[in-house]
C-alpha atoms as a PDB file:
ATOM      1  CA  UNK A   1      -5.277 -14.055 -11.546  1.00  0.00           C
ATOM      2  CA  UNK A   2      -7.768 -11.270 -10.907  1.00  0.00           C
ATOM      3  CA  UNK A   3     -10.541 -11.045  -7.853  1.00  0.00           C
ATOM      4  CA  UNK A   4     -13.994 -10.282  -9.515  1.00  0.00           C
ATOM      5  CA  UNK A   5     -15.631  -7.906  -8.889  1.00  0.00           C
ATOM      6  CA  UNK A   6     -18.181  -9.982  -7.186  1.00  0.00           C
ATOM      7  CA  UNK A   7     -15.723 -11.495  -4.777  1.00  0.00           C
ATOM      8  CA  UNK A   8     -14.491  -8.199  -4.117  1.00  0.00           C
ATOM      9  CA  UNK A   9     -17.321  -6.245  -3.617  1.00  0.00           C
ATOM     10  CA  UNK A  10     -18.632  -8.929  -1.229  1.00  0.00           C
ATOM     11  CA  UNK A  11     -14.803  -8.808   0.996  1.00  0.00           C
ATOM     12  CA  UNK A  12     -15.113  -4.678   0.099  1.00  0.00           C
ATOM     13  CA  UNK A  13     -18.693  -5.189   2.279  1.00  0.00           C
ATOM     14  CA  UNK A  14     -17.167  -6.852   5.286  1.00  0.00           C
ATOM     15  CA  UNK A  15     -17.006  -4.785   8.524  1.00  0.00           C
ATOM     16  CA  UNK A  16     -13.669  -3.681   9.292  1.00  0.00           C
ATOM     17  CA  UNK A  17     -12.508  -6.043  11.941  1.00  0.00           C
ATOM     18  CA  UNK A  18     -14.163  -9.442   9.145  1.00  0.00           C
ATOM     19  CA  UNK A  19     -11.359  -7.819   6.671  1.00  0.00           C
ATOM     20  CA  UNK A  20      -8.854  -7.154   8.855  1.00  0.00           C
ATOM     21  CA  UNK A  21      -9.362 -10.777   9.833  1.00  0.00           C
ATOM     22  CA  UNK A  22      -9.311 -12.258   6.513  1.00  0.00           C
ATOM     23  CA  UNK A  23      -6.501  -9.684   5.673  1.00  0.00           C
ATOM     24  CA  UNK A  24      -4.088 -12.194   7.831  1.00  0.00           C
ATOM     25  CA  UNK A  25      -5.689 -15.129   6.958  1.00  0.00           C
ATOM     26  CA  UNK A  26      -4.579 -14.566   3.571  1.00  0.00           C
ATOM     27  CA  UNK A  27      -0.734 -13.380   4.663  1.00  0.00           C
ATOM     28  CA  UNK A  28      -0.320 -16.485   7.227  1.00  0.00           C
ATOM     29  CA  UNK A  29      -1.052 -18.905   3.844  1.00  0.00           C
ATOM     30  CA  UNK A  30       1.919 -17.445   2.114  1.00  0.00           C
ATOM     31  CA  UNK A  31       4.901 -19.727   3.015  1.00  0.00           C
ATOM     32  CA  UNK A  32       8.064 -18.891   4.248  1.00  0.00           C
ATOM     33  CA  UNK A  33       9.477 -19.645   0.957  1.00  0.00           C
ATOM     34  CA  UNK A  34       7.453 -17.439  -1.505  1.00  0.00           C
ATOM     35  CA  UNK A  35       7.272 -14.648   1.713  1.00  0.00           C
ATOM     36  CA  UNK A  36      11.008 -14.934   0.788  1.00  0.00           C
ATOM     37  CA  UNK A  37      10.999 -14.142  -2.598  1.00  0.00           C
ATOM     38  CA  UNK A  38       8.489 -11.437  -2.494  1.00  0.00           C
ATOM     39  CA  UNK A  39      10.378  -9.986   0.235  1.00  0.00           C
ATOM     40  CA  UNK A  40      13.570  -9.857  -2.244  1.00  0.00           C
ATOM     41  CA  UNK A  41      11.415  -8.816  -5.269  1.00  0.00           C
ATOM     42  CA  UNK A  42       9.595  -5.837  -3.303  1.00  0.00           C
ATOM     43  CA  UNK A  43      13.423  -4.886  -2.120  1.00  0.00           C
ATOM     44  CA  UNK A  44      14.168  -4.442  -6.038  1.00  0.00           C
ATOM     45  CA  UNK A  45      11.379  -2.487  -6.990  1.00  0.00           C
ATOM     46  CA  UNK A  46      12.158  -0.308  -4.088  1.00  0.00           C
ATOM     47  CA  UNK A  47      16.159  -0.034  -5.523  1.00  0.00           C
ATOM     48  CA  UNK A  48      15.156   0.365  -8.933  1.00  0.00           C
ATOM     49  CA  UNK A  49      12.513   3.285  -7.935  1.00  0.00           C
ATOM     50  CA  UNK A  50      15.527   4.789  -5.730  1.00  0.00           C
ATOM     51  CA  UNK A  51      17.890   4.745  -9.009  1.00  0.00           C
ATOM     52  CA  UNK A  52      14.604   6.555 -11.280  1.00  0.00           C
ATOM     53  CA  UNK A  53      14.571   8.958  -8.773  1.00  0.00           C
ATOM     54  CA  UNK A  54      18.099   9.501  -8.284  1.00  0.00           C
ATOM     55  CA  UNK A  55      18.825   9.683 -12.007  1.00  0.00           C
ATOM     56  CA  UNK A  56      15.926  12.552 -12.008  1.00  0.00           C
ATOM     57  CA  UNK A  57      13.378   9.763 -13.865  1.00  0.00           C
ATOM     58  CA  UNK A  58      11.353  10.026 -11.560  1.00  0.00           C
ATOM     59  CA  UNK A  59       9.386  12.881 -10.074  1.00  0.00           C
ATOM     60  CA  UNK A  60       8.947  12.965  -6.033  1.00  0.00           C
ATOM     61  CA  UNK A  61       6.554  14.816  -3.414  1.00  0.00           C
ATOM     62  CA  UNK A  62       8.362  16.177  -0.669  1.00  0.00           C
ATOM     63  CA  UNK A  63       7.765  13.957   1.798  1.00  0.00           C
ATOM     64  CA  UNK A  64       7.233  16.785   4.725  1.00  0.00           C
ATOM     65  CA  UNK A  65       4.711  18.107   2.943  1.00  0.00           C
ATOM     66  CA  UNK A  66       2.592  15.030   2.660  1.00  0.00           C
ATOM     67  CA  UNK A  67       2.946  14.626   6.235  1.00  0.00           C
ATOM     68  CA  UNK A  68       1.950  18.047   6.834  1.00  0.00           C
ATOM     69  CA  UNK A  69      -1.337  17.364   4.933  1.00  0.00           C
ATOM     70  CA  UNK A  70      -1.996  13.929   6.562  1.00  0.00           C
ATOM     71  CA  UNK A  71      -1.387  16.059  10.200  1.00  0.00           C
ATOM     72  CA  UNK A  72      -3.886  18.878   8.908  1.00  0.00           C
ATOM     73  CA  UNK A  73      -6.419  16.458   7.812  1.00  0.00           C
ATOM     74  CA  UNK A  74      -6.127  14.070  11.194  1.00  0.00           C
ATOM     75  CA  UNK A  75      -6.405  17.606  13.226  1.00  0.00           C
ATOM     76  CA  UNK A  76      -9.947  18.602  11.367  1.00  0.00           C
ATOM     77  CA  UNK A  77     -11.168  15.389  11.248  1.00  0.00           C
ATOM     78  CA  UNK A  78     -11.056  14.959   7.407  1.00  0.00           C
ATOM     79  CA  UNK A  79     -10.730  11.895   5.393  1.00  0.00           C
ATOM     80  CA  UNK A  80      -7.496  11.811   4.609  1.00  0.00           C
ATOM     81  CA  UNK A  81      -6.928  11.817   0.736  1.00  0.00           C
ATOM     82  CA  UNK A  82      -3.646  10.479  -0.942  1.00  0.00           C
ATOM     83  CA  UNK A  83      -2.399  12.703  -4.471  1.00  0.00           C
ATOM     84  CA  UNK A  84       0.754  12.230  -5.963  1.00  0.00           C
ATOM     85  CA  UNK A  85       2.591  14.336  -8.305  1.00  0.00           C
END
């Protein structure tokens, strides 16, 4: 299932603290059970991107230097803008 794009410009629209609300609404639905099994699926994807990226797959940032950047930007007030490799 997909959120229009109606629906989600209209949540997109919603001051901060309305999304932020909604935001939990929508994680405090998910029971215990499927929290579960998304909990054990995102703990694969993270295995199976540590294995591409140990096998050389998979090409990394260097993690210092993305927090260098994020630093720089939070220092001068800049948005802070996310590019990977």
């Amino acid at each position: 299932m997909t959120l229009s794009s109606a629906v989600a410009s209209q949540v997109f629209s919603l001051p901060a603290t309305e999304r932020f609300a909604l935001a939990q609404q929508l994680l405090d639905s998910i029971d215990e059970t499927e929290s579960a099994r998304l909990d054990d699926e995102f703990v694969a994807e993270l295995k199976r991107r540590r294995q591409e990226m140990l096998a050389g797959q998979e090409i990394v940032g260097d993690w210092r230097a993305a927090l260098a950047s994020i630093e720089k930007s939070l220092d001068e007030g800049d948005e802070i803008e996310c590019t990977y490799p």
